[in-house]
Protein backbone atom coordinates (compact mmCIF):
# COMPACT_ATOMS: atom_id res chain seq x y z
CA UNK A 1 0.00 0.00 0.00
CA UNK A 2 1.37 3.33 -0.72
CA UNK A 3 0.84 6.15 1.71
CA UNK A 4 1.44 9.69 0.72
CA UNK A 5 4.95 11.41 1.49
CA UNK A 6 5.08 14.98 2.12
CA UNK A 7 7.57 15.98 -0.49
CA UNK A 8 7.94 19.76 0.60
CA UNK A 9 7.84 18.92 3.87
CA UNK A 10 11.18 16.29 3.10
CA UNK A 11 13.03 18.87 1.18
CA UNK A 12 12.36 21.95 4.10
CA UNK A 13 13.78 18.96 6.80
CA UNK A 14 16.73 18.53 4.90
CA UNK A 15 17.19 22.17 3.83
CA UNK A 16 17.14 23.10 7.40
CA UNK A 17 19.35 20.59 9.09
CA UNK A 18 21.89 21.77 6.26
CA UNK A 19 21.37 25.59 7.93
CA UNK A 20 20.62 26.46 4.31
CA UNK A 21 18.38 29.45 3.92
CA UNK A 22 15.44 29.26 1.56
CA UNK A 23 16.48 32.13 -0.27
CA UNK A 24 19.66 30.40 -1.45
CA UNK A 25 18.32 27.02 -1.93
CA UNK A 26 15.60 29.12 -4.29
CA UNK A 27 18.14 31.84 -6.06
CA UNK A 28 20.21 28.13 -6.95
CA UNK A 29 17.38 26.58 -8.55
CA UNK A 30 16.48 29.34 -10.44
CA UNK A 31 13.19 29.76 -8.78
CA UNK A 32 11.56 32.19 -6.48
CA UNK A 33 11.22 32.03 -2.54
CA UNK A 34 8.18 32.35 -2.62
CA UNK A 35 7.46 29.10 -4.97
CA UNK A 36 10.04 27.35 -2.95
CA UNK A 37 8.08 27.91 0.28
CA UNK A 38 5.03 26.99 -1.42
CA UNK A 39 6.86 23.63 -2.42
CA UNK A 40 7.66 23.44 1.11
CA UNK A 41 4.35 23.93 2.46
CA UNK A 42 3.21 21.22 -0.30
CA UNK A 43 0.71 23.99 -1.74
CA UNK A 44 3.02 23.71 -5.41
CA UNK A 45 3.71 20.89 -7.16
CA UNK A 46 7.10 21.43 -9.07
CA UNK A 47 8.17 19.66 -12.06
CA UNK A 48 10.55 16.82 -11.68
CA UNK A 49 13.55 19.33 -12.92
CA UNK A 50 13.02 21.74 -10.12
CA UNK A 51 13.05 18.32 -7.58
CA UNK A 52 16.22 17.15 -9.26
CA UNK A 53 17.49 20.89 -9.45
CA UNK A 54 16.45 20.91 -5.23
CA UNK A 55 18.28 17.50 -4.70
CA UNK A 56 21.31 18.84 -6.59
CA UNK A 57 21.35 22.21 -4.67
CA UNK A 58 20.80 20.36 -1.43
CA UNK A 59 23.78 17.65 -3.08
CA UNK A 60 21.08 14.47 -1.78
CA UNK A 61 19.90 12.20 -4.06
CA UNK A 62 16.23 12.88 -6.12
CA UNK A 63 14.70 10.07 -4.74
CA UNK A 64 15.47 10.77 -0.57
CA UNK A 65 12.47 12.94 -1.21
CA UNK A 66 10.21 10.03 -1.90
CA UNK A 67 11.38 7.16 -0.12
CA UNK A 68 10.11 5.56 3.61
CA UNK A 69 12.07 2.41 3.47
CA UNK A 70 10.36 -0.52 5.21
CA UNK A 71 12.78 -1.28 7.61
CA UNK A 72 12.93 -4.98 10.02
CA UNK A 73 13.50 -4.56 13.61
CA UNK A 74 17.10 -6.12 12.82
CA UNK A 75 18.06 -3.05 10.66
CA UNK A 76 17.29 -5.41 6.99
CA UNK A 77 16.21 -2.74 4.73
CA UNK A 78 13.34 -3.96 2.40
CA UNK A 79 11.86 -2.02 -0.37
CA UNK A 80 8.71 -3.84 -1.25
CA UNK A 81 8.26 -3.94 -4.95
CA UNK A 82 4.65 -2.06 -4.83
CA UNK A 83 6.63 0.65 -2.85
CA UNK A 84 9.04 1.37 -5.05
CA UNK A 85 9.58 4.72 -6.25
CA UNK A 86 8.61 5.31 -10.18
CA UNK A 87 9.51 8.42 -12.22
CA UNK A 88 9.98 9.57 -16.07
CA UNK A 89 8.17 10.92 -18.76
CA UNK A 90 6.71 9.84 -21.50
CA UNK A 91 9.69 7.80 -23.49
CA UNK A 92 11.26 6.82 -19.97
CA UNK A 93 11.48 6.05 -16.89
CA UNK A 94 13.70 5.27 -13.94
CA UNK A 95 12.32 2.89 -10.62
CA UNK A 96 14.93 3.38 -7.85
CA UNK A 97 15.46 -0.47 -6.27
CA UNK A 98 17.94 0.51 -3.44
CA UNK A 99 15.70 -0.06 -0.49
CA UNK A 100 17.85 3.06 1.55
CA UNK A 101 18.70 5.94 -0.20
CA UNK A 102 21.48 6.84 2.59
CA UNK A 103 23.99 4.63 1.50
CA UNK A 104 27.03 4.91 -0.61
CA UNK A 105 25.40 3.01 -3.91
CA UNK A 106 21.90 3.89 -5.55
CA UNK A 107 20.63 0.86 -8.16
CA UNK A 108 18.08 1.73 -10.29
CA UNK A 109 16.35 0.15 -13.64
CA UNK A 110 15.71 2.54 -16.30
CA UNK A 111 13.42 1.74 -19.38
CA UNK A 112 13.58 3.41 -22.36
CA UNK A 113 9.94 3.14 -24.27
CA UNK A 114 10.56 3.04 -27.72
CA UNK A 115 12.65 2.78 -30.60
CA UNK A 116 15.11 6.18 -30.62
CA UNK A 117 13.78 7.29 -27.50
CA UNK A 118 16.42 8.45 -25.53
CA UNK A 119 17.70 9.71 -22.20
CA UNK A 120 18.45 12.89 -23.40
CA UNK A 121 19.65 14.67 -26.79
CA UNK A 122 22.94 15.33 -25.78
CA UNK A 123 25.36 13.45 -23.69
CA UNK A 124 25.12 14.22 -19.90
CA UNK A 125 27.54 13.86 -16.96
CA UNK A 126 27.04 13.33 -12.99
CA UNK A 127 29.48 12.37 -10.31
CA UNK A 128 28.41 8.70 -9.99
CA UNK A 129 30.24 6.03 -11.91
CA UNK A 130 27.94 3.50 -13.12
CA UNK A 131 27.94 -0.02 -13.99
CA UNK A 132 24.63 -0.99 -16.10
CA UNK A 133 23.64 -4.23 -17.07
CA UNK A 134 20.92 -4.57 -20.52
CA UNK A 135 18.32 -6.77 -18.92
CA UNK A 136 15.83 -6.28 -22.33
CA UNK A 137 16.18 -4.68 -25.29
CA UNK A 138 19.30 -3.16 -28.15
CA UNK A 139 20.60 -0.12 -27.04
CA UNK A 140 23.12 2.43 -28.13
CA UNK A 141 25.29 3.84 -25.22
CA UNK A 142 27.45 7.41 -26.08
CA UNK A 143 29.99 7.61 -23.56
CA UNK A 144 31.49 11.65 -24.69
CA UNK A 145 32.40 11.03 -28.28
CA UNK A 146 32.19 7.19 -28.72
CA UNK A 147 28.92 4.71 -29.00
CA UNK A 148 28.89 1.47 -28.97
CA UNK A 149 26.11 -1.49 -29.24
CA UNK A 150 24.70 -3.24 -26.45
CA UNK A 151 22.49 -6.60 -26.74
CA UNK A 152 20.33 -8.34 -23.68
CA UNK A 153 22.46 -9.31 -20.95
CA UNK A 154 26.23 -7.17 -21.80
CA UNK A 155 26.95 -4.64 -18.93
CA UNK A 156 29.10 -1.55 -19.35
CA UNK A 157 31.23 0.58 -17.27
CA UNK A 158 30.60 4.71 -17.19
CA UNK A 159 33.22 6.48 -15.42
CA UNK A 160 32.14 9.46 -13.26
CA UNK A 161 31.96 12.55 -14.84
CA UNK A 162 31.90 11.73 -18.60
CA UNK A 163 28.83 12.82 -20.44
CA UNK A 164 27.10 9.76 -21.30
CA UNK A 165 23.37 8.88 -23.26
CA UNK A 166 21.30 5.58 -23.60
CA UNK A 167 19.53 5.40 -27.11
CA UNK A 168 16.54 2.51 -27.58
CA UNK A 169 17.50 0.33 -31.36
CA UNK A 170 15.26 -2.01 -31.01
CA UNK A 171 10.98 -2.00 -31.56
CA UNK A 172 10.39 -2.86 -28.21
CA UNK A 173 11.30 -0.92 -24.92
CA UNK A 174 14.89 -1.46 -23.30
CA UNK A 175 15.44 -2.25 -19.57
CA UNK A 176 18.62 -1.22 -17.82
CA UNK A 177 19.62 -1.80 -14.57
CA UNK A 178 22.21 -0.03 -13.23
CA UNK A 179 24.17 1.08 -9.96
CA UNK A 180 25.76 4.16 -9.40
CA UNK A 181 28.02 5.35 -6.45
CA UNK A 182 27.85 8.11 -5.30
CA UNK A 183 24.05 8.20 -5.24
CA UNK A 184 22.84 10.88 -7.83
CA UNK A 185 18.88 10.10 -8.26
């Protein structure tokens, strides 16, 4: 069963015990106070770039905002599958499967929808160094200036730092299941 998490109230918690003032987290982002405080006070809903633009601002990963990790009385952290934490847009999506979002590595499976959908049109970069694994699919990875092919089941590593970009080949959708370290999502 999912229960509703309180977003705004997540980000002002962590904003606070940083002894960040929401003027600065705002003037970062590129938004105003006042539609930070009204993210805060869970009256706004902002897009998923302001969230990831907050996380990064805030240097947490995107999804401490959304996770309550079901945790057993001997410390076991469990993320139950119907918990888990979906996000994307129309040609893809990321599910974070790390059951704690305050550890050291973040594992996630991405799916790209459709053929040439993409992660994004140019190659990106982020402090985590990846390992991804093609559970589904033919994909194109661009790691700065060089692509290769990927078929079901070859991994690949992506260094931190170098601007990389998955691209769907095949009819179907791709799943990729990666980890990064440090956490970036």
């Amino acid at each position: 069963m999912n229960k509703e998490i309180n977003v705004g109230n997540i980000i002002k918690n962590i904003r606070i015990s940083k002894g960040i003032m929401l003027k600065e987290v705002a003037e970062k982002c590129g938004i105003s106070s006042s539609m930070l405080s009204q993210i805060e006070k869970g009256t706004a809903n902002p897009s998923l770039n302001t969230i990831r633009e907050i996380a990064h601002v805030l240097d947490v990963p995107l999804f401490k905002f959304f996770m309550e990790p079901d945790k057993e009385e001997n410390n076991i952290s469990i993320l139950k599958k119907e918990n888990r934490k979906i996000m994307g847009s129309k040609n893809i999506t990321y599910e974070l499967l790390s059951p704690d979002v305050d550890t050291a590595l973040e594992c996630m499976k991405m799916v790209l929808k459709k053929n040439g959908s993409e992660t994004s049109v140019e190659p990106k970069a982020h402090k985590g160094e990846e390992i991804a694994v093609l559970l589904r699919g033919k994909v194109k990875i661009t790691i700065e200036t060089q692509s290769a092919v990927m078929e079901q089941g070859d991994s690949v590593h992506i260094p931190a730092l170098k601007p990389h970009k998955w691209t769907n080949l095949g009819e179907n959708e791709a799943v990729i299941m990666f980890a990064v370290t440090p956490p970036e999502f």
